[in-house]
N, C-alpha and C. Protein backbone atom coordinates (compact mmCIF):
# COMPACT_ATOMS: atom_id res chain seq x y z
N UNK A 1 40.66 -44.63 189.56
CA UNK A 1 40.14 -45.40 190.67
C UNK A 1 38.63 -45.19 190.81
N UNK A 2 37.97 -43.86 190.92
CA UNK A 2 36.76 -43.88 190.83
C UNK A 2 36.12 -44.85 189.52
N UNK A 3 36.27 -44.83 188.40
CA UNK A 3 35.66 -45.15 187.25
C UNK A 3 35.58 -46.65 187.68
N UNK A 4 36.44 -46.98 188.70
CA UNK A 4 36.30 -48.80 188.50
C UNK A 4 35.51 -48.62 189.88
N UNK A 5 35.32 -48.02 190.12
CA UNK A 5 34.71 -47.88 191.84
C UNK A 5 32.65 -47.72 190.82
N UNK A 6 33.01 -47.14 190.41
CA UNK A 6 31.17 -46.79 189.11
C UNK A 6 31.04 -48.04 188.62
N UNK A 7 31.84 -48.73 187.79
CA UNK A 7 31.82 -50.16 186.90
C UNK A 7 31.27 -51.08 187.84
N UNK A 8 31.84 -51.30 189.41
CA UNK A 8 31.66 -52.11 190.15
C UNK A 8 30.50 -52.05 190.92
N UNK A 9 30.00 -51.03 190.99
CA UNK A 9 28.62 -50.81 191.34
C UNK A 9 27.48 -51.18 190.09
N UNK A 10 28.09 -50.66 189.01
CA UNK A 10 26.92 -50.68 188.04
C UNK A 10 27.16 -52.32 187.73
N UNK A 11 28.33 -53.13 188.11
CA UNK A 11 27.90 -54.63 187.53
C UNK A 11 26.88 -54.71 188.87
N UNK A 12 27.05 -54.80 189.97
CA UNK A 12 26.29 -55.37 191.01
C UNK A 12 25.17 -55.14 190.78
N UNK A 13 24.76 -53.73 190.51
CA UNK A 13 22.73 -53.60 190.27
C UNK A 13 22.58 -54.06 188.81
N UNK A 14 23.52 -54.64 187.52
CA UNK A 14 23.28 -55.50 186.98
C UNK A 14 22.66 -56.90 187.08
N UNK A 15 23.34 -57.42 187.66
CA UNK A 15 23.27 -58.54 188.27
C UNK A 15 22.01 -58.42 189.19
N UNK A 16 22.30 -57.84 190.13
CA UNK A 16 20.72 -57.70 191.02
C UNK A 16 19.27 -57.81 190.13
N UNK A 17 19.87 -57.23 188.68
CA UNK A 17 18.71 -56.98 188.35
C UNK A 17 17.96 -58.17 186.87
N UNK A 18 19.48 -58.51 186.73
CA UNK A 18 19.51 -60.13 186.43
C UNK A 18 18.99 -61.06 187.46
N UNK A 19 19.33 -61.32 188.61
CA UNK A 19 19.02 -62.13 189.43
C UNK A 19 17.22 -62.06 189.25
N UNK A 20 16.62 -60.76 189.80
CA UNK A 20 14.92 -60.46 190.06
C UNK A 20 14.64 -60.85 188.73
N UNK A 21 14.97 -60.74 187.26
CA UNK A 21 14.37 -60.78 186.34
C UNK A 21 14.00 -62.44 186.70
N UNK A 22 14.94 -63.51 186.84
CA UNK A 22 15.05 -65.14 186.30
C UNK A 22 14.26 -65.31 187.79
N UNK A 23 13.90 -64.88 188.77
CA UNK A 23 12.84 -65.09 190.12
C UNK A 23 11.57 -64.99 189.39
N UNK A 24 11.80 -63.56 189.01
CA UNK A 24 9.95 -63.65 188.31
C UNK A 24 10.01 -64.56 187.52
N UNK A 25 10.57 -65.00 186.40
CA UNK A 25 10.55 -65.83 185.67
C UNK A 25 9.98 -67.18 186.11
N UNK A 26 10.76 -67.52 187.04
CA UNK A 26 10.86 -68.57 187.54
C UNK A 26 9.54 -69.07 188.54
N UNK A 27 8.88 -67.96 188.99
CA UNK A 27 7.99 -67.98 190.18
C UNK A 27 6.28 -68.02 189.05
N UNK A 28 6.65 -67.19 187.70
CA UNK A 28 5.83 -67.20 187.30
C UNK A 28 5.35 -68.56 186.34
N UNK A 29 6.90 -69.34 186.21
CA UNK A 29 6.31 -70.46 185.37
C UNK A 29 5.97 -71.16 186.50
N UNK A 30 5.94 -71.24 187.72
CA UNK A 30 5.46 -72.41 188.18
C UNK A 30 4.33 -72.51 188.95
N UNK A 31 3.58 -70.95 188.74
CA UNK A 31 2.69 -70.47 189.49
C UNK A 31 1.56 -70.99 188.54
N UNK A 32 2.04 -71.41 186.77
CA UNK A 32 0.96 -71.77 186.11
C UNK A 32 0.72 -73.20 186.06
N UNK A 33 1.49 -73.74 186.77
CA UNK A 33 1.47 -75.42 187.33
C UNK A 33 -0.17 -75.18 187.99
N UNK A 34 -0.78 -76.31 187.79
CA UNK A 34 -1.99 -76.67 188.75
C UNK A 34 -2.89 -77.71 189.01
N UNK A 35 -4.20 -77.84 189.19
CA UNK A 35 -4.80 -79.38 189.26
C UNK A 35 -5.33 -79.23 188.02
N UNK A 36 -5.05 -80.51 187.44
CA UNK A 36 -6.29 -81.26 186.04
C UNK A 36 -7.53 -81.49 186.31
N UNK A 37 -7.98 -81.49 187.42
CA UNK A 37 -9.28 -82.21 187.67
C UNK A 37 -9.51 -80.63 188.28
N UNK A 38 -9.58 -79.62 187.65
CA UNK A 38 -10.75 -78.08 188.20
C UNK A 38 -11.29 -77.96 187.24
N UNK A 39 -12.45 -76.84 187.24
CA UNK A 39 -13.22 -76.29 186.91
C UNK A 39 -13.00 -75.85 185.16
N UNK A 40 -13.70 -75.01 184.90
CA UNK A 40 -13.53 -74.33 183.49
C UNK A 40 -12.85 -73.57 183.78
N UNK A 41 -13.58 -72.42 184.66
CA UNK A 41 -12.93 -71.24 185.41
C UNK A 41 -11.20 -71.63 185.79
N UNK A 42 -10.90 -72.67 186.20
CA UNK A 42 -9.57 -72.84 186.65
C UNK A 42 -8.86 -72.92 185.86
N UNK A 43 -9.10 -73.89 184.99
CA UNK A 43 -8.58 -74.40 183.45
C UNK A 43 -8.03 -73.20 183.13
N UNK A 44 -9.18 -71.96 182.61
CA UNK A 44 -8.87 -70.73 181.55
C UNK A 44 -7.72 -70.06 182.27
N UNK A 45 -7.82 -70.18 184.13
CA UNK A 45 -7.22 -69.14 185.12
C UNK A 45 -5.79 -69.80 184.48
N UNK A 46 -5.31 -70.97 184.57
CA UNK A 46 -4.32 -71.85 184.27
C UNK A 46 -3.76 -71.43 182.82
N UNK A 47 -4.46 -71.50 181.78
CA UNK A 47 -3.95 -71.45 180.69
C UNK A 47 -3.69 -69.63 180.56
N UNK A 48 -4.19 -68.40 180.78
CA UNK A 48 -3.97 -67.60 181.30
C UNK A 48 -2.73 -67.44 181.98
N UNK A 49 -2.31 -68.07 183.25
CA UNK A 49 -0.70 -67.61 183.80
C UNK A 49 0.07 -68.43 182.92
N UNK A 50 -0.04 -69.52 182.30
CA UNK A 50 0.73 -70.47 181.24
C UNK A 50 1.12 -68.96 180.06
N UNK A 51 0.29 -68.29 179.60
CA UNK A 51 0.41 -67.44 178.63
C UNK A 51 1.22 -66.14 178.84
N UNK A 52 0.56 -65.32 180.42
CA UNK A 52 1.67 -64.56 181.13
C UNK A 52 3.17 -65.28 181.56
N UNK A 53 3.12 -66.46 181.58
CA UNK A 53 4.72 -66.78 182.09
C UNK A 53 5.10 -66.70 180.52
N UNK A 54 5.14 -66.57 179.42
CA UNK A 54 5.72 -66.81 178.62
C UNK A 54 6.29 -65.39 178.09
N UNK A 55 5.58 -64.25 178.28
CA UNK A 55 5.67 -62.53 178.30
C UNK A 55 6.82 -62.34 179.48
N UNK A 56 7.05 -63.26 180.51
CA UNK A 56 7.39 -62.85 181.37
C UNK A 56 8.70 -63.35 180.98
N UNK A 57 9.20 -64.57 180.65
CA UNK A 57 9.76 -65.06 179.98
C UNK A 57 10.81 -64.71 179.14
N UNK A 58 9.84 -64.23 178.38
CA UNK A 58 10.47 -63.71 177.09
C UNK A 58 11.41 -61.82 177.08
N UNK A 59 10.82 -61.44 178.88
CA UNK A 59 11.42 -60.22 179.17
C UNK A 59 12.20 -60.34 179.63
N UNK A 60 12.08 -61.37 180.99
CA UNK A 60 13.83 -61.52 181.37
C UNK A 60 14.86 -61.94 180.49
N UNK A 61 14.58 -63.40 179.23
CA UNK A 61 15.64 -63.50 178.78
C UNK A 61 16.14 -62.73 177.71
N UNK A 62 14.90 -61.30 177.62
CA UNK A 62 15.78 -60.38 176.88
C UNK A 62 16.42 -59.28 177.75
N UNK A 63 16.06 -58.92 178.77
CA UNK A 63 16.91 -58.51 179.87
C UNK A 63 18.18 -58.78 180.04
N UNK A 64 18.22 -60.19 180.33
CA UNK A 64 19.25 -60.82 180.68
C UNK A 64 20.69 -61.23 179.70
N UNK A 65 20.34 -61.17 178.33
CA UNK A 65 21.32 -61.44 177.13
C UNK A 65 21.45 -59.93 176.89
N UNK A 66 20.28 -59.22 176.99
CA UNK A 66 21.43 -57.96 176.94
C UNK A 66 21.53 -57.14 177.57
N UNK A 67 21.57 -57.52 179.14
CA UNK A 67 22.80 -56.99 180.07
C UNK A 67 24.06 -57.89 180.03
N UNK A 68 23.85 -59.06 179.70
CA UNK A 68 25.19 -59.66 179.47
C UNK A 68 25.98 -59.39 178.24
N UNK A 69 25.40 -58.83 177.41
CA UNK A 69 26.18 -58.22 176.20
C UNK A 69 26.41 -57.07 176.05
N UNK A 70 25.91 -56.08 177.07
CA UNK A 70 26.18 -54.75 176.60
C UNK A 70 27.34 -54.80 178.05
N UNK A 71 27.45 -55.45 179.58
CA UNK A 71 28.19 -55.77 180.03
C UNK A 71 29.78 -56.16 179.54
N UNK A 72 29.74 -57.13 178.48
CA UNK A 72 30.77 -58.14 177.97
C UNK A 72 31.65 -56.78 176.98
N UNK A 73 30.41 -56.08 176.29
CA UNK A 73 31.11 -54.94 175.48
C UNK A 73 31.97 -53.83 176.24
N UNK A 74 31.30 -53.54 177.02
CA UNK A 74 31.94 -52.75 178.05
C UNK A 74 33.75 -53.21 178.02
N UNK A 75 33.36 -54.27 179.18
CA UNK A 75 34.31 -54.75 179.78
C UNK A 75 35.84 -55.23 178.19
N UNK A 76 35.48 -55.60 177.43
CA UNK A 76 36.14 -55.52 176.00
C UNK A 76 36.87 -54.43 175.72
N UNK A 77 36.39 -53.34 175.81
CA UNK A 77 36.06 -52.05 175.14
C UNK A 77 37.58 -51.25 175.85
N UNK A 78 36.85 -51.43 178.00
CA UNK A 78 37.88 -51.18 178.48
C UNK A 78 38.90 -51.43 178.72
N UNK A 79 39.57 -53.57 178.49
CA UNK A 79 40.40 -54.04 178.59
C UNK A 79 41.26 -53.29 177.29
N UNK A 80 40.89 -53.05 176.23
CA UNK A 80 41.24 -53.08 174.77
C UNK A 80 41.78 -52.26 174.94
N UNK A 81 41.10 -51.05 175.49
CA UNK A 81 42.03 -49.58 175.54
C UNK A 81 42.93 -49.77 176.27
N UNK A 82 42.75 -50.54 177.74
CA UNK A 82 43.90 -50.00 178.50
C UNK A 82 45.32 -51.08 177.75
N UNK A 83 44.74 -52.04 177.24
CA UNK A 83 45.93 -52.91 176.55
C UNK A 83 46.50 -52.15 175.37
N UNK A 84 46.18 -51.23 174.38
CA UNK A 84 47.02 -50.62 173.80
C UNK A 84 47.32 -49.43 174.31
N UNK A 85 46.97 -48.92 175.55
CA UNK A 85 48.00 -47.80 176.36
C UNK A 85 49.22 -48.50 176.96
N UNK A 86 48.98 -49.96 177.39
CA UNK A 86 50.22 -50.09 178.08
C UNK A 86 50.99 -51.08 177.19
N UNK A 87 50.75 -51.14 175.83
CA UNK A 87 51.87 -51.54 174.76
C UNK A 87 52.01 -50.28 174.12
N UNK A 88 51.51 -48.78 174.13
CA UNK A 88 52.24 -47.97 173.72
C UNK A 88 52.87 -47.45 174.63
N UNK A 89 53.07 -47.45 176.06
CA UNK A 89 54.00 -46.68 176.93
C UNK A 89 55.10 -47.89 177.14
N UNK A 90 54.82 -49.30 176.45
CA UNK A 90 56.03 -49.95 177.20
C UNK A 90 56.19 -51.19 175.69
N UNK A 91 56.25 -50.65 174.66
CA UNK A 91 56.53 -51.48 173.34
C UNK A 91 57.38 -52.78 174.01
N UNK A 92 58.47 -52.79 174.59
CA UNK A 92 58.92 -54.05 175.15
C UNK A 92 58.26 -55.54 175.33
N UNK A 93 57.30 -54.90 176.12
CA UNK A 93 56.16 -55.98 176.61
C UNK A 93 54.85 -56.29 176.05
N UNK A 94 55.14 -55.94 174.64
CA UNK A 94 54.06 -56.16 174.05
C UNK A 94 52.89 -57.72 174.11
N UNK A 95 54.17 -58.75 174.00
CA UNK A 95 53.61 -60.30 174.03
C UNK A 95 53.52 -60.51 175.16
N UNK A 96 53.62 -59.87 176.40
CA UNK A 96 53.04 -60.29 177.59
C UNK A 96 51.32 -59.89 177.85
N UNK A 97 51.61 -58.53 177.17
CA UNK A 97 50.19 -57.73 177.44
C UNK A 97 48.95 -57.99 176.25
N UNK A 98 49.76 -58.34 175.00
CA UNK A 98 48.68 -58.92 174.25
C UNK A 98 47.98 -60.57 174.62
N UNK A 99 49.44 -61.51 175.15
CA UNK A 99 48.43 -62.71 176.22
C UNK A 99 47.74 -62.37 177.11
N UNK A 100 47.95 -61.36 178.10
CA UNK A 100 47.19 -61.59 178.67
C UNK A 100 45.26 -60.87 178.23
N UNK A 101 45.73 -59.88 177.53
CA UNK A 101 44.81 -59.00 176.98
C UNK A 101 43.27 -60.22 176.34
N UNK A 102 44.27 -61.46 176.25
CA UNK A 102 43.11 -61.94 175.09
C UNK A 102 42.95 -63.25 176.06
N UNK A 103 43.60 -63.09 177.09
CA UNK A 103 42.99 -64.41 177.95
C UNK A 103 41.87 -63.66 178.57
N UNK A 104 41.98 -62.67 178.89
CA UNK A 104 40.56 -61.73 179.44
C UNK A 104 39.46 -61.47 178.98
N UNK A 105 39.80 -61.87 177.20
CA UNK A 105 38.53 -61.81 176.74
C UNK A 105 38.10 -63.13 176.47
N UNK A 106 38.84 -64.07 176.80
CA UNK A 106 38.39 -65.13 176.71
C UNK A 106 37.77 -65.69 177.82
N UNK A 107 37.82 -64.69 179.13
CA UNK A 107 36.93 -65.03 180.02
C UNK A 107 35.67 -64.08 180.16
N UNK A 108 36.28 -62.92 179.33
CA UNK A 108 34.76 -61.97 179.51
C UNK A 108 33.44 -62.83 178.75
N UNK A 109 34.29 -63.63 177.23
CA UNK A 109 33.27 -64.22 176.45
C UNK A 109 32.30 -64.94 177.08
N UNK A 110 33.33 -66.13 177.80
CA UNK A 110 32.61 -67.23 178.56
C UNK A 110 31.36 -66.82 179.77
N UNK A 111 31.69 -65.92 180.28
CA UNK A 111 30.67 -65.23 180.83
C UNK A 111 28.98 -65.22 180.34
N UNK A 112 29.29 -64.30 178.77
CA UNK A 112 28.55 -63.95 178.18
C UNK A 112 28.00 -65.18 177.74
N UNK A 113 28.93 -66.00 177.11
CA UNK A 113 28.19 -67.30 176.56
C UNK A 113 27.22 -68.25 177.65
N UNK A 114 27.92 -68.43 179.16
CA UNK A 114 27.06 -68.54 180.26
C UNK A 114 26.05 -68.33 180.48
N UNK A 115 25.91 -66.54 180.50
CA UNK A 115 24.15 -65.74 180.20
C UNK A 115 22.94 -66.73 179.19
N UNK A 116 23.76 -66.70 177.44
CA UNK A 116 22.74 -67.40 177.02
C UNK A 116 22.82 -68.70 177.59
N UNK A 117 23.29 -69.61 177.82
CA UNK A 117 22.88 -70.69 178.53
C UNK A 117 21.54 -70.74 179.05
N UNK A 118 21.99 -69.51 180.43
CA UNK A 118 20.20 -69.53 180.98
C UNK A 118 19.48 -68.89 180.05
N UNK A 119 19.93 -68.12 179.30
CA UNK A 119 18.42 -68.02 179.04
C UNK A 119 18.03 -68.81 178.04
N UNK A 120 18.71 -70.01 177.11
CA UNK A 120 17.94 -71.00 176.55
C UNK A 120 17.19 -71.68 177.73
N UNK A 121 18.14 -71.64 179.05
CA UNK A 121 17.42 -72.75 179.93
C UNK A 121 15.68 -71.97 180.20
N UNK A 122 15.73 -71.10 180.69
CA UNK A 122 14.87 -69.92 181.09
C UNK A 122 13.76 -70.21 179.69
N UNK A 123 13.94 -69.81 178.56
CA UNK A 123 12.88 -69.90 177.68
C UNK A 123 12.55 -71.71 177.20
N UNK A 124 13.09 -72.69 177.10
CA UNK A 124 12.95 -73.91 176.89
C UNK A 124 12.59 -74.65 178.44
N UNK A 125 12.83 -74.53 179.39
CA UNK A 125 12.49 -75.80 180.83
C UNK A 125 12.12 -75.20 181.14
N UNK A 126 12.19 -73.87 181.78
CA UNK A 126 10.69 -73.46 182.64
C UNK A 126 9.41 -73.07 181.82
């Protein structure tokens, strides 16, 4: 009970920390939005945060694919074990526990596959 009581904390400041990464991201590509008609000085200031949003960018969506993959491994890792403890204490039920075993990873995947989503979105539209 504790160990899932740790997991459940450590996804949440995951996530928290997924969430702040795709804000900066997000705050920084649009902070390099500006007027066409300024200065030199503005221009360079402009092409400058255009260049930092792309560092910035390029940290969250490596942040972010791999907390979602070292997450997804986890969560694999632990379904896997506990699915061949409870087909070795109960051989009977093997085809119940191997369906369900692999519908779980078929939602841990989707998850993961989700993550890159944003972050193609994250490195291509913003």
């Amino acid at each position: 009970m504790a160990n899932s009581k740790k997991l459940a904390r450590l996804a949440i400041v995951l996530g928290a920390v997924i969430l702040i990464m795709g804000m900066i991201a997000t705050v920084g590509a649009f902070a390099a939005t500006g007027d066409s008609a300024g200065t030199a000085a503005q221009t360079e200031t402009v092409a400058a945060a255009a260049d930092n949003t792309t560092g910035l960018k390029a940290i969250a969506s490596g942040i972010a694919i791999g907390l979602a993959a070292c997450g997804g491994g986890i969560g694999m890792g632990i379904s896997g074990g506990k699915a061949a403890e409870g087909i070795s204490r109960q051989p009977e039920a093997d085809g119940k526990i191997r369906t369900n075993f692999m519908l779980g990873l078929v939602f841990i995947e989707t998850a993961i596959i989700y993550a890159l989503l944003v972050v193609i979105l994250i490195i291509f539209v913003l």
